[in-house]
PDB file of N, CA and C in Angstrom:
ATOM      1  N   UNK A   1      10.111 -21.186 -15.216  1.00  0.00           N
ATOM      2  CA  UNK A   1       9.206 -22.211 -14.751  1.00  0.00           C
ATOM      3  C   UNK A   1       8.356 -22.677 -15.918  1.00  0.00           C
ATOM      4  N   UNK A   2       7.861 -24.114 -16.285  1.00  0.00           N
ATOM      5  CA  UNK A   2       7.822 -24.490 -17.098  1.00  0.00           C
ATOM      6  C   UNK A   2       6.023 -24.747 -16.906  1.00  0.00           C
ATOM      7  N   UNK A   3       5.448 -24.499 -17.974  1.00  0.00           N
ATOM      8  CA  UNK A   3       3.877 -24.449 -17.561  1.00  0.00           C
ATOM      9  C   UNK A   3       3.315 -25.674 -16.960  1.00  0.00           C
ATOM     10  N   UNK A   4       4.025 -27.175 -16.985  1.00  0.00           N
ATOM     11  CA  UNK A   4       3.585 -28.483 -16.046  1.00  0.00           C
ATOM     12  C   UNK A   4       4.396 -28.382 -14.576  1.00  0.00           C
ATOM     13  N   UNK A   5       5.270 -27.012 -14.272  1.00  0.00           N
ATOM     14  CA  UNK A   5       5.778 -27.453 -13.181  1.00  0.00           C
ATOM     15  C   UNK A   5       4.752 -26.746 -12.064  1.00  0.00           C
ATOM     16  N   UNK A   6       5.009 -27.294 -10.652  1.00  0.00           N
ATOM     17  CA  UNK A   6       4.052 -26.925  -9.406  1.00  0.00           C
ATOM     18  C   UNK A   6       4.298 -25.539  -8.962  1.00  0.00           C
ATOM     19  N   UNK A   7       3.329 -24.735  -8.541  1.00  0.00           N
ATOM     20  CA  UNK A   7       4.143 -23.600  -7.622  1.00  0.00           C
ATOM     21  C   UNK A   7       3.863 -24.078  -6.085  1.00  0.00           C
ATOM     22  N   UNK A   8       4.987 -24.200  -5.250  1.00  0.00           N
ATOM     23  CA  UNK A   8       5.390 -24.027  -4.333  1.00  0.00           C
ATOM     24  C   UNK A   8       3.935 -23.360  -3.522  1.00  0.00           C
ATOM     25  N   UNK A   9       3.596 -23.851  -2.254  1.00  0.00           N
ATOM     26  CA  UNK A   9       2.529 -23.303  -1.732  1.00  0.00           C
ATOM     27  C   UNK A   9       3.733 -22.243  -0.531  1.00  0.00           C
ATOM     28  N   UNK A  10       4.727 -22.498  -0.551  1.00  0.00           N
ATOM     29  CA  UNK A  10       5.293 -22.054   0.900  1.00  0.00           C
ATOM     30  C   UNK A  10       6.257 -20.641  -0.395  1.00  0.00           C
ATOM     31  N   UNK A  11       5.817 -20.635  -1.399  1.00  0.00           N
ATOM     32  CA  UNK A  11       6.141 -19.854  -2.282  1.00  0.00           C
ATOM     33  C   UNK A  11       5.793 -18.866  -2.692  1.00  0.00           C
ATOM     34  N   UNK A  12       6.068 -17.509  -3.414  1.00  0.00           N
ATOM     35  CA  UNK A  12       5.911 -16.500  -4.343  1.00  0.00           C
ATOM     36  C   UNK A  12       5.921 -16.712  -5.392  1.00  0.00           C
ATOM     37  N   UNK A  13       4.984 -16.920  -6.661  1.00  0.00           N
ATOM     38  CA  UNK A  13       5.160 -16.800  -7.869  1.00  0.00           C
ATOM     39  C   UNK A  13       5.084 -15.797  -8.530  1.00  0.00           C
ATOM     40  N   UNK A  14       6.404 -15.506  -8.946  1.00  0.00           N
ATOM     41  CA  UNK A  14       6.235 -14.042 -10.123  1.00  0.00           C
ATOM     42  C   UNK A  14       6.435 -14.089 -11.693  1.00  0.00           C
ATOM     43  N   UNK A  15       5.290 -13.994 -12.211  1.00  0.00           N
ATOM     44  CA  UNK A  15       4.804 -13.509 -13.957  1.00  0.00           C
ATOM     45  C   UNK A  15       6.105 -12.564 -13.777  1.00  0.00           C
ATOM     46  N   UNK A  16       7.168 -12.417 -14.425  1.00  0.00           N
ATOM     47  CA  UNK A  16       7.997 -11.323 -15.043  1.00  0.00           C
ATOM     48  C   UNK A  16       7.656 -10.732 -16.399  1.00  0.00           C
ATOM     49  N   UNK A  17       7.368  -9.671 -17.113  1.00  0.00           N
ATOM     50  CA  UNK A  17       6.744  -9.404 -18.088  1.00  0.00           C
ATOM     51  C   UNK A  17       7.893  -8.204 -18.310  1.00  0.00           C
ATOM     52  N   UNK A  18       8.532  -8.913 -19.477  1.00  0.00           N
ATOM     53  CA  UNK A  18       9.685  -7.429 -19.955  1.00  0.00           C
ATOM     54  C   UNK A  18       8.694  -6.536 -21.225  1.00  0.00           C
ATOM     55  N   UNK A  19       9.660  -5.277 -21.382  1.00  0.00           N
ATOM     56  CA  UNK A  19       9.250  -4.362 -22.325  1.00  0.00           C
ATOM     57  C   UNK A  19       8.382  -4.775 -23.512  1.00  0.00           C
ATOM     58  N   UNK A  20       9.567  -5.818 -23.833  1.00  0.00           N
ATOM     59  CA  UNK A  20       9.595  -6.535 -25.312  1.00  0.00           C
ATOM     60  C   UNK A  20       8.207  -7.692 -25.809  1.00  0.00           C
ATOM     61  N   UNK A  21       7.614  -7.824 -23.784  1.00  0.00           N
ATOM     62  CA  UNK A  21       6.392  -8.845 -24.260  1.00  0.00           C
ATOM     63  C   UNK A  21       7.047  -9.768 -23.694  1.00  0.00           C
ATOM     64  N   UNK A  22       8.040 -10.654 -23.573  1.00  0.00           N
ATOM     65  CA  UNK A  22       8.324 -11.803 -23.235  1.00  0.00           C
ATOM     66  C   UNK A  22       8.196 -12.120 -21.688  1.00  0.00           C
ATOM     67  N   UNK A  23       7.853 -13.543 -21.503  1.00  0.00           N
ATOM     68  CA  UNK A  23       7.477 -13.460 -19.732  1.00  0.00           C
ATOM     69  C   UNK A  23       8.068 -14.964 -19.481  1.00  0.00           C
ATOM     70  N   UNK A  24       8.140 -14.829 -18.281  1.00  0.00           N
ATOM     71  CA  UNK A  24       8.656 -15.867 -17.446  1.00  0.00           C
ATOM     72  C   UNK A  24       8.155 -15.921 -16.000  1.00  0.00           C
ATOM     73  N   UNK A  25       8.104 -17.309 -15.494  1.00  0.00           N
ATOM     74  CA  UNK A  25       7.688 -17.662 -14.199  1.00  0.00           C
ATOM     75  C   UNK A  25       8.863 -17.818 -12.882  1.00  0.00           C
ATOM     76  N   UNK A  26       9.037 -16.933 -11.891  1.00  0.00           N
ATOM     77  CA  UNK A  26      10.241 -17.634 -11.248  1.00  0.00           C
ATOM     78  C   UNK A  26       9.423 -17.504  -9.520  1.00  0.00           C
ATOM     79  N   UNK A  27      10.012 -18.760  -9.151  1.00  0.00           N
ATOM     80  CA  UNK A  27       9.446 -18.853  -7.619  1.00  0.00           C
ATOM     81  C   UNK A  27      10.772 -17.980  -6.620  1.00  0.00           C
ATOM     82  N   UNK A  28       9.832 -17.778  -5.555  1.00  0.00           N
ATOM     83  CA  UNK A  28      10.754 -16.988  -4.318  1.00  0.00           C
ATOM     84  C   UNK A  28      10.427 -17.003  -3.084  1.00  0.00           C
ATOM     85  N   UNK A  29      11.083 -17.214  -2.234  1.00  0.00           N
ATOM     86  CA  UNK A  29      10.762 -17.334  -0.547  1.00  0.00           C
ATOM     87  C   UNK A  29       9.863 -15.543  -0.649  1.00  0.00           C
ATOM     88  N   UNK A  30       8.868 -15.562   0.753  1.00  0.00           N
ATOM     89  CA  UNK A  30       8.790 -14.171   0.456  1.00  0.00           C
ATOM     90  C   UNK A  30       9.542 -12.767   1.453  1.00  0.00           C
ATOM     91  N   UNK A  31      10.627 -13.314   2.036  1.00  0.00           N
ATOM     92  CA  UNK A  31      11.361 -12.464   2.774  1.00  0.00           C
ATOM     93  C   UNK A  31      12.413 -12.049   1.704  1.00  0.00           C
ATOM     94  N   UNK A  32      12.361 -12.298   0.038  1.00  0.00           N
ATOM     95  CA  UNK A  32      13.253 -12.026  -1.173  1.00  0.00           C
ATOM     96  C   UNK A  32      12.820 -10.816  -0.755  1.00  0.00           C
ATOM     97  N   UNK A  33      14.020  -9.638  -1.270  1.00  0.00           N
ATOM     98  CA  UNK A  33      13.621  -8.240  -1.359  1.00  0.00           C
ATOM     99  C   UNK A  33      13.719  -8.191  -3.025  1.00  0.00           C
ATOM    100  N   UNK A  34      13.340  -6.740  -3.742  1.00  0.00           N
ATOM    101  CA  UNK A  34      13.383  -7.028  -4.821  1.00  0.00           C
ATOM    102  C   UNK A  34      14.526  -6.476  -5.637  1.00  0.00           C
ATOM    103  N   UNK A  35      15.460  -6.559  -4.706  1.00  0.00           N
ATOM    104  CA  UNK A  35      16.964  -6.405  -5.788  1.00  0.00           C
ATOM    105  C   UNK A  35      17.383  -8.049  -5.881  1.00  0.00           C
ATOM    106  N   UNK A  36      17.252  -8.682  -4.487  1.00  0.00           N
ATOM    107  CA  UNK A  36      16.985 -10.413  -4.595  1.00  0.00           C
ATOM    108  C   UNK A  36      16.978 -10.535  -5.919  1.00  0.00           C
ATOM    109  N   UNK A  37      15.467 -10.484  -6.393  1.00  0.00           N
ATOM    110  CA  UNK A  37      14.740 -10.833  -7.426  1.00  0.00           C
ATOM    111  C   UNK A  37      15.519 -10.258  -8.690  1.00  0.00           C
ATOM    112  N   UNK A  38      15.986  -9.229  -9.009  1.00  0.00           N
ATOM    113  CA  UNK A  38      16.575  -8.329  -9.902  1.00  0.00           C
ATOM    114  C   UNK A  38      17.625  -9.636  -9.954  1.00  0.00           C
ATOM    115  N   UNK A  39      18.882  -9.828  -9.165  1.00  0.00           N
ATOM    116  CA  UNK A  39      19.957 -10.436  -9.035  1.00  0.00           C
ATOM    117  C   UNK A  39      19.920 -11.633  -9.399  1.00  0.00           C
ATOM    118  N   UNK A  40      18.775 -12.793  -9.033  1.00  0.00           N
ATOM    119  CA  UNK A  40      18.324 -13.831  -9.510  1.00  0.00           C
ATOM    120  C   UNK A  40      18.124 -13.958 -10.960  1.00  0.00           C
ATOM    121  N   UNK A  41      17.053 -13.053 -11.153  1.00  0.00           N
ATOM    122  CA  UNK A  41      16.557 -13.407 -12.756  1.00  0.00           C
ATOM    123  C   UNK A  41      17.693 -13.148 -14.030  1.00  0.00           C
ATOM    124  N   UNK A  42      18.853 -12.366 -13.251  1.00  0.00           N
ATOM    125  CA  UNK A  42      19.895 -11.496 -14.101  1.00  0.00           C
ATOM    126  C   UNK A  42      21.001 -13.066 -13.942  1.00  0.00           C
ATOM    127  N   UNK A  43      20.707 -13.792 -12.761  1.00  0.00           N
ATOM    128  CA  UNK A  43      21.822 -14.904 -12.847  1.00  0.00           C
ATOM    129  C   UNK A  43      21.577 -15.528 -13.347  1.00  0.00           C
ATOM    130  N   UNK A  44      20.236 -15.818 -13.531  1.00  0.00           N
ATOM    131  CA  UNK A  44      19.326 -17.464 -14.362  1.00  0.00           C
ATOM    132  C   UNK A  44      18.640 -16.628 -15.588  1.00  0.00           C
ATOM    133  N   UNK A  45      19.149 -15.477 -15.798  1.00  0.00           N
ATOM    134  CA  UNK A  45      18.612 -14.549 -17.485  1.00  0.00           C
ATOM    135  C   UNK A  45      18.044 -16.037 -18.056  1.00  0.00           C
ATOM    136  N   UNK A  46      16.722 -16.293 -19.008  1.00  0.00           N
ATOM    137  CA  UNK A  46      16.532 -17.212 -19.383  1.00  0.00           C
ATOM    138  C   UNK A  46      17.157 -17.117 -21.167  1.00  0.00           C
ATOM    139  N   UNK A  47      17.170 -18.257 -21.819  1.00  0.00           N
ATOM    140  CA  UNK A  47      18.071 -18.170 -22.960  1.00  0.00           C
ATOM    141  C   UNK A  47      17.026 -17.517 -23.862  1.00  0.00           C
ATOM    142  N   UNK A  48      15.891 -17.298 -23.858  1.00  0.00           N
ATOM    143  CA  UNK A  48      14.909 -16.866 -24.761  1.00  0.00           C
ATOM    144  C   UNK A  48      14.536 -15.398 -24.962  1.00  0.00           C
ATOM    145  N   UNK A  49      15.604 -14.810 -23.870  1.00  0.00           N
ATOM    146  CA  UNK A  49      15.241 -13.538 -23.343  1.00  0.00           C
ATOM    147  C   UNK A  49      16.879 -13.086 -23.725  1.00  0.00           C
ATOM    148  N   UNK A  50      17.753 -13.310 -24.389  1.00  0.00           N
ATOM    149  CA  UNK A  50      18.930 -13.045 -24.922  1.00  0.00           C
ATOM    150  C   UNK A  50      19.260 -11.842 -25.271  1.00  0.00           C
ATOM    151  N   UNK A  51      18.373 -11.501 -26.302  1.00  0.00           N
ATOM    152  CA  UNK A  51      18.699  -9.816 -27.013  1.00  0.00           C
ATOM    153  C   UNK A  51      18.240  -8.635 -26.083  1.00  0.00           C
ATOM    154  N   UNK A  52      17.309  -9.029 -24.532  1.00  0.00           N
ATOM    155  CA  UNK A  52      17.157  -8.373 -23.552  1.00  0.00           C
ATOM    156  C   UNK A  52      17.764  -8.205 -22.599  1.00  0.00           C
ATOM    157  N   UNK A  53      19.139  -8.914 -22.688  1.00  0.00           N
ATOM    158  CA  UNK A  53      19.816  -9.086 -21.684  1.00  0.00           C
ATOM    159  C   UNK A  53      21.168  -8.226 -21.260  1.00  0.00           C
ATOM    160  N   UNK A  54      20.993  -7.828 -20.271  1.00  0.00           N
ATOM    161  CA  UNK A  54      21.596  -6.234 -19.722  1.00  0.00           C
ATOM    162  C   UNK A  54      23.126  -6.393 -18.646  1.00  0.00           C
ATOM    163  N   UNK A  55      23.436  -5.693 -19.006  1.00  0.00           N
ATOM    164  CA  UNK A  55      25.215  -5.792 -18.464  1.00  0.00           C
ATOM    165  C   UNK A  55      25.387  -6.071 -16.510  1.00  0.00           C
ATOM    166  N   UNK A  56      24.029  -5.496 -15.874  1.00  0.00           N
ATOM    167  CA  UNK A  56      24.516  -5.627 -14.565  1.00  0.00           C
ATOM    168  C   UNK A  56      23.227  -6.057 -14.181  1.00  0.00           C
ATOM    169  N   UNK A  57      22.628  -6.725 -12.975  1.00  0.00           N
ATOM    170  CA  UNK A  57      21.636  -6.829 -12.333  1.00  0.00           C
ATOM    171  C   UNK A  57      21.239  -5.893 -11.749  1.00  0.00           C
ATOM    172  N   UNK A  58      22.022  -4.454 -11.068  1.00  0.00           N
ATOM    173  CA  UNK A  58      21.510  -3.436 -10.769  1.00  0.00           C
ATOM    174  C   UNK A  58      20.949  -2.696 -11.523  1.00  0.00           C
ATOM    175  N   UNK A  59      20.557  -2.786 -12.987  1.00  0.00           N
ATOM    176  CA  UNK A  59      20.221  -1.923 -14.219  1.00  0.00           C
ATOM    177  C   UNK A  59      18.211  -2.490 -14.186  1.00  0.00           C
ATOM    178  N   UNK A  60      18.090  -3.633 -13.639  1.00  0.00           N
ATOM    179  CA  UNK A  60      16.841  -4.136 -13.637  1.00  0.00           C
ATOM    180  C   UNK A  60      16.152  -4.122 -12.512  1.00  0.00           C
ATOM    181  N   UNK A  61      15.161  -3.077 -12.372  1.00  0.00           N
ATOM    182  CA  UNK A  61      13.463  -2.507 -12.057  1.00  0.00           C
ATOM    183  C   UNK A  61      12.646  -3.401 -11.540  1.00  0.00           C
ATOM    184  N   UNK A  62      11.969  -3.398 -10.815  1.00  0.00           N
ATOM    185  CA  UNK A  62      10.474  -4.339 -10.896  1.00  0.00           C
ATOM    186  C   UNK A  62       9.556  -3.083 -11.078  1.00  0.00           C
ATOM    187  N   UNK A  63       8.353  -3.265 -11.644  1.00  0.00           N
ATOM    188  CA  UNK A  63       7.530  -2.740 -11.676  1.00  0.00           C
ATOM    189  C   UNK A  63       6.229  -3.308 -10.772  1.00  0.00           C
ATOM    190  N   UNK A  64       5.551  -2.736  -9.733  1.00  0.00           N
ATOM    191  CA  UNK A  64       4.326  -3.721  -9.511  1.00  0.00           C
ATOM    192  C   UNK A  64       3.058  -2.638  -9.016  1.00  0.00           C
ATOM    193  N   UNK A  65       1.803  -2.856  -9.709  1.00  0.00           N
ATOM    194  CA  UNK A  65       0.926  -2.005  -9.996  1.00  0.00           C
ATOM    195  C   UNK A  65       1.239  -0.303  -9.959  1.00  0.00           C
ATOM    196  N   UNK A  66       2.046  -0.388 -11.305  1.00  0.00           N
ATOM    197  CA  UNK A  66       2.092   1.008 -11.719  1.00  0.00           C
ATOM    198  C   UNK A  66       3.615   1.928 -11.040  1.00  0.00           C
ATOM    199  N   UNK A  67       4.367   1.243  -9.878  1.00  0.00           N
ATOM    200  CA  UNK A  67       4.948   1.547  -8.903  1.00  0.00           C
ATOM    201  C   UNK A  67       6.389   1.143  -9.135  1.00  0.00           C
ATOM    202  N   UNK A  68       7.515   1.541  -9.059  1.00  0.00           N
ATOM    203  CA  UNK A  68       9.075   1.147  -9.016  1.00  0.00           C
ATOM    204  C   UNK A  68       9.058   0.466  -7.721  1.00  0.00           C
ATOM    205  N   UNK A  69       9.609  -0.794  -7.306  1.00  0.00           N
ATOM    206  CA  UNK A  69      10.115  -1.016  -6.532  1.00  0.00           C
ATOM    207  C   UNK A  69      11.386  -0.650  -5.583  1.00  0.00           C
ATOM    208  N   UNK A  70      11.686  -0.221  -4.813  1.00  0.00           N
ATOM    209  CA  UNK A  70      12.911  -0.272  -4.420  1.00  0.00           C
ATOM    210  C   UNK A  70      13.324  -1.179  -3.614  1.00  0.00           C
ATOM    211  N   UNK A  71      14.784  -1.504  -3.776  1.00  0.00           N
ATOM    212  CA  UNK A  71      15.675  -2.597  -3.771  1.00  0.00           C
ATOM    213  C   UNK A  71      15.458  -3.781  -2.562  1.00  0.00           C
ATOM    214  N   UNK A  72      15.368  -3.036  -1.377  1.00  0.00           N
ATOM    215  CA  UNK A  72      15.229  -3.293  -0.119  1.00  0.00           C
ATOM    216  C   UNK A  72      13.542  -4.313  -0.411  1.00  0.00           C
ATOM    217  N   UNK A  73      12.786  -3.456  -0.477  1.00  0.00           N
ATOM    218  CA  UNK A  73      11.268  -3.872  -0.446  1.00  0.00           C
ATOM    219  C   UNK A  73      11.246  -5.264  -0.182  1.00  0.00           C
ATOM    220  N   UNK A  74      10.752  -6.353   0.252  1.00  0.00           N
ATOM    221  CA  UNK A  74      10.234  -7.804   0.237  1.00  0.00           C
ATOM    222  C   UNK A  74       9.167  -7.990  -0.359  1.00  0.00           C
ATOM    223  N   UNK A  75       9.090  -9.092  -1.039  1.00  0.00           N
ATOM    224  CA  UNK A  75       8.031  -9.475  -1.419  1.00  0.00           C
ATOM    225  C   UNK A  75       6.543  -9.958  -0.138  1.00  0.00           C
ATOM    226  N   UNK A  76       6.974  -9.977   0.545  1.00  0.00           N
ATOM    227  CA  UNK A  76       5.786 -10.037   1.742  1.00  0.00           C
ATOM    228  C   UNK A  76       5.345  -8.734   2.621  1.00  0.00           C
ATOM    229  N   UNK A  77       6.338  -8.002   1.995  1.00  0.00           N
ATOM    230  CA  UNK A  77       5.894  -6.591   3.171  1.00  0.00           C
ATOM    231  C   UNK A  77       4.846  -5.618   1.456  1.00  0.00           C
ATOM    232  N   UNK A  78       4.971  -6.608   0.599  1.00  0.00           N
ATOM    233  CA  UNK A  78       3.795  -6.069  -0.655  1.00  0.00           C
ATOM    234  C   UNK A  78       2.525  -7.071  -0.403  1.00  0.00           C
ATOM    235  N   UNK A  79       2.834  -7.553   0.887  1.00  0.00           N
ATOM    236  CA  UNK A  79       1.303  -8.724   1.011  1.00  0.00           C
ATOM    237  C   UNK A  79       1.206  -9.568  -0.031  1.00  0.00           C
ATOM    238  N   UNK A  80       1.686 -10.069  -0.995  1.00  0.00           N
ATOM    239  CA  UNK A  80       1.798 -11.006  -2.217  1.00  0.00           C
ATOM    240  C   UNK A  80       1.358 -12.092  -1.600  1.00  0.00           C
ATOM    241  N   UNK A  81       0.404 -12.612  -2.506  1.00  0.00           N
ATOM    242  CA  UNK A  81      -0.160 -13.899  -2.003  1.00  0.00           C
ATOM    243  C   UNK A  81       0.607 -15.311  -2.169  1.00  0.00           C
ATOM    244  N   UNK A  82       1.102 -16.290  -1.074  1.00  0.00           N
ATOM    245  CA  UNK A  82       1.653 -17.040  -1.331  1.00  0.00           C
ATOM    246  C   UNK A  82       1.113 -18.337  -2.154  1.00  0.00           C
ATOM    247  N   UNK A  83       1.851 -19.142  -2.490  1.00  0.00           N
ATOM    248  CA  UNK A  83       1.303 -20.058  -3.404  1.00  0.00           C
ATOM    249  C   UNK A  83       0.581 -19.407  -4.805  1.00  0.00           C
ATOM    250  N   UNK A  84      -0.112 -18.469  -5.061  1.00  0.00           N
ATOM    251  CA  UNK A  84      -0.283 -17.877  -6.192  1.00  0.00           C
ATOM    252  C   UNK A  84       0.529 -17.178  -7.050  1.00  0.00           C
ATOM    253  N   UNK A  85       0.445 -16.997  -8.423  1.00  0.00           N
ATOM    254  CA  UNK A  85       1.108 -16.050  -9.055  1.00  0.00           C
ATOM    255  C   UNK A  85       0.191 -14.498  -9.452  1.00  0.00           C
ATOM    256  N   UNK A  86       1.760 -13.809  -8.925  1.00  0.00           N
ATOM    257  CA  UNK A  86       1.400 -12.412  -9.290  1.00  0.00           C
ATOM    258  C   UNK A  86       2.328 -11.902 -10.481  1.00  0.00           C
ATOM    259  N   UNK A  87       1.741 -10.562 -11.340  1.00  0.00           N
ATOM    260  CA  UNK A  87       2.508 -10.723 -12.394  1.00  0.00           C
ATOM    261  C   UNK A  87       3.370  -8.791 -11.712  1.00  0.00           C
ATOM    262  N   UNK A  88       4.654  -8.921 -12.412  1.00  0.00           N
ATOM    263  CA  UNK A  88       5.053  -7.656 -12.226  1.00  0.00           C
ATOM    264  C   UNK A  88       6.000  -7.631 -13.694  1.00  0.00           C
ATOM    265  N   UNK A  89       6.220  -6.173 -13.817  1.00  0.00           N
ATOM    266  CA  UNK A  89       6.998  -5.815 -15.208  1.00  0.00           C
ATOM    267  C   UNK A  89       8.490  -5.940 -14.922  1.00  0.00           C
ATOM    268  N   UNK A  90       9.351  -5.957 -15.712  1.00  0.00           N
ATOM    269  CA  UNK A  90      10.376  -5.992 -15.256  1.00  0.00           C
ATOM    270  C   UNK A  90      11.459  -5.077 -16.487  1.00  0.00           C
ATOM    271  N   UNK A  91      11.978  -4.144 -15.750  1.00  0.00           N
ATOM    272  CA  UNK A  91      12.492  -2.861 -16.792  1.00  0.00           C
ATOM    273  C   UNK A  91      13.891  -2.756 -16.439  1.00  0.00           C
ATOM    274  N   UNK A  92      14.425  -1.959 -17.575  1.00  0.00           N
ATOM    275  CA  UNK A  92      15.844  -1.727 -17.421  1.00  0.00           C
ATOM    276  C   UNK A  92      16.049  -0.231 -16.795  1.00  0.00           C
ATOM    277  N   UNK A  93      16.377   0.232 -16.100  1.00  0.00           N
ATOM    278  CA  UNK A  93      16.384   1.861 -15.814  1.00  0.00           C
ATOM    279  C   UNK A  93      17.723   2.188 -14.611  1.00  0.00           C
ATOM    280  N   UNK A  94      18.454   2.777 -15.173  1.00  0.00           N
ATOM    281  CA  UNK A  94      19.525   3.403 -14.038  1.00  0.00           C
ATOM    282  C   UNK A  94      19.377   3.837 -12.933  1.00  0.00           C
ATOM    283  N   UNK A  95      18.682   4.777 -13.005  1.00  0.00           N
ATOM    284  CA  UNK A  95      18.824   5.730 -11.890  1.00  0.00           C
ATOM    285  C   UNK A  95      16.930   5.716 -11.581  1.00  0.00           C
ATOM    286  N   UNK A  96      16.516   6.131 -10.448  1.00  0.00           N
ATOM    287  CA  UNK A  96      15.141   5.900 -10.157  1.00  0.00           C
ATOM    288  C   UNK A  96      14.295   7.243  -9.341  1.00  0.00           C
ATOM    289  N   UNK A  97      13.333   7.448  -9.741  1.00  0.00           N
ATOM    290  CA  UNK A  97      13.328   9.049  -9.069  1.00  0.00           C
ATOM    291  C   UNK A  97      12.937   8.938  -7.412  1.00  0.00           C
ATOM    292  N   UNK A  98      12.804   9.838  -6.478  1.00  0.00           N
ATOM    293  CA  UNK A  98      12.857   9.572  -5.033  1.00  0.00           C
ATOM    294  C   UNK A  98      11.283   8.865  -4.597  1.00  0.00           C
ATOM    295  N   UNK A  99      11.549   8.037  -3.295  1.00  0.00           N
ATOM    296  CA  UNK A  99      10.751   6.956  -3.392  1.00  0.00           C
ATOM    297  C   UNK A  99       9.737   7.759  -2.951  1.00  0.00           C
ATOM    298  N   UNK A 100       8.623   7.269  -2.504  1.00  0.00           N
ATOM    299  CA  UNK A 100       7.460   7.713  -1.208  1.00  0.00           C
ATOM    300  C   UNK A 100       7.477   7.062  -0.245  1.00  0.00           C
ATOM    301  N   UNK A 101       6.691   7.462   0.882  1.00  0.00           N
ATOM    302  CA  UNK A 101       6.882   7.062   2.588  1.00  0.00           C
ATOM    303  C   UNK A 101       6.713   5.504   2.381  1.00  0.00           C
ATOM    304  N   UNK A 102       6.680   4.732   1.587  1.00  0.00           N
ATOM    305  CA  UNK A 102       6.208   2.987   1.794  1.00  0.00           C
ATOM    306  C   UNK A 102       7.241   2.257   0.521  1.00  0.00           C
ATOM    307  N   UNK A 103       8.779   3.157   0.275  1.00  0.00           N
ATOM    308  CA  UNK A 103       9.603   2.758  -0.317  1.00  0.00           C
ATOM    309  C   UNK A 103       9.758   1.971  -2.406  1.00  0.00           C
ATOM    310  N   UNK A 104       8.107   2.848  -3.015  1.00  0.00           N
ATOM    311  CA  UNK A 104       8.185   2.962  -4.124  1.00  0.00           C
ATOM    312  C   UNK A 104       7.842   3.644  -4.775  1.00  0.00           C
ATOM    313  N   UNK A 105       8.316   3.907  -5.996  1.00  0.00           N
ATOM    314  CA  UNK A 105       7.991   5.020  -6.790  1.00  0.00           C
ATOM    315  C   UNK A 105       7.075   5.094  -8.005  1.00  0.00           C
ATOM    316  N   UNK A 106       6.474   6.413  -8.058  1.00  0.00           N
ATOM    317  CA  UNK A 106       5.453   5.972  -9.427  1.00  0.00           C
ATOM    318  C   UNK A 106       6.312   5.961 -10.279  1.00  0.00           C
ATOM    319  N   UNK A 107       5.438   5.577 -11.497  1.00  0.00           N
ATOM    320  CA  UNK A 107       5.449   5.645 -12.834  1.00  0.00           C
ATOM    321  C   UNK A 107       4.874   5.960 -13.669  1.00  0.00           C
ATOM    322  N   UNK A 108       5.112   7.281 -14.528  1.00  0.00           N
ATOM    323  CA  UNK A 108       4.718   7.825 -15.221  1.00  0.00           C
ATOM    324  C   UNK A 108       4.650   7.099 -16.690  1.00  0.00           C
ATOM    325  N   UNK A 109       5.305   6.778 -17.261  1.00  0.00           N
ATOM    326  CA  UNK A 109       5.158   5.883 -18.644  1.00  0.00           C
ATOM    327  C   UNK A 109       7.079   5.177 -18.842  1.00  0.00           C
ATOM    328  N   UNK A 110       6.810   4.425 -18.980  1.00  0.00           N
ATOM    329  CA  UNK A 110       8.100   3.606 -19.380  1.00  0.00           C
ATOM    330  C   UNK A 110       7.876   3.031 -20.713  1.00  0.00           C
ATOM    331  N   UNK A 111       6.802   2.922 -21.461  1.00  0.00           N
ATOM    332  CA  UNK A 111       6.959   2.202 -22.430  1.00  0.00           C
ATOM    333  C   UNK A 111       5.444   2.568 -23.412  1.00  0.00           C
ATOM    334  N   UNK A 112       5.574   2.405 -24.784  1.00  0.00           N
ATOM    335  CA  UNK A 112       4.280   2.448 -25.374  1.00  0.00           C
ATOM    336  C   UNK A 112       3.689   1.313 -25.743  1.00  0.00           C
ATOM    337  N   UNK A 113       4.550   0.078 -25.319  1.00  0.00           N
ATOM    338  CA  UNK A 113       4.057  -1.266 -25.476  1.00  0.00           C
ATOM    339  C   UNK A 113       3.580  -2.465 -24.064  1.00  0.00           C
ATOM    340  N   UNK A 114       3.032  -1.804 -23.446  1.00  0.00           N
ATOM    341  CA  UNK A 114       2.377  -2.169 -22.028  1.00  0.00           C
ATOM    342  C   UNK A 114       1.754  -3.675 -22.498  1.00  0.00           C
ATOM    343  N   UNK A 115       1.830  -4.531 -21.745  1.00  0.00           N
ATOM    344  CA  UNK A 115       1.358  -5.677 -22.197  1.00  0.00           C
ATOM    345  C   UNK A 115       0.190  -6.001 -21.356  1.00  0.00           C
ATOM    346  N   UNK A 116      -0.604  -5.426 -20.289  1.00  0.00           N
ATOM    347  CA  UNK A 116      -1.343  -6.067 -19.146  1.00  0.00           C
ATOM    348  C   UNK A 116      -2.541  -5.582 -19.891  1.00  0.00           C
TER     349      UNK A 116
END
């Protein structure tokens, strides 16, 4: 999303923020779950984000306050405010450790270059 374009009021805006620092804007209905989102950003990978770019869409994470997403999750059952943007990280990781009763997982450290 391009910094003169609108966000969508009937929309989700998500800040994507990879490892590396680089970010991007992408809109979403909010009944998207967040493998949705994983699958999307991995189809429309942006060209600027190239040397970050990972062999499967199942290999890519959301991160959102501190927390792994899991796959299923929606973006509205996280209460995300519509029409606004929220920012979440977005990581590469295989395998994910077991969730908690509200379907995400902490995070202990993924990176020494945290950008928030």
């Amino acid at each position: 999303m391009g910094k003169d374009e609108i966000i969508d009021n009937e929309q989700i805006n998500l800040k994507l923020i990879l490892v590396s620092g680089r970010t991007r804007e992408f809109q979403f209905a909010p009944s998207t779950s967040a493998a949705e989102v994983c699958q999307h950003v991995f189809d429309n990978w942006p060209i600027d984000w190239e040397e970050d770019k990972v062999a499967s869409a199942s290999l890519l994470k959301l991160i959102y306050h501190g927390r792994f997403l899991h796959g299923s999750v929606t973006l509205n059952a996280l209460s995300l405010p519509v029409g606004k943007t929220t920012v979440m990280h977005l990581v590469t990781r295989e395998n994910l450790p077991e969730p908690n009763s509200n379907g995400m997982y902490f995070v202990i450290a993924y990176s020494n270059r945290c950008c928030l």
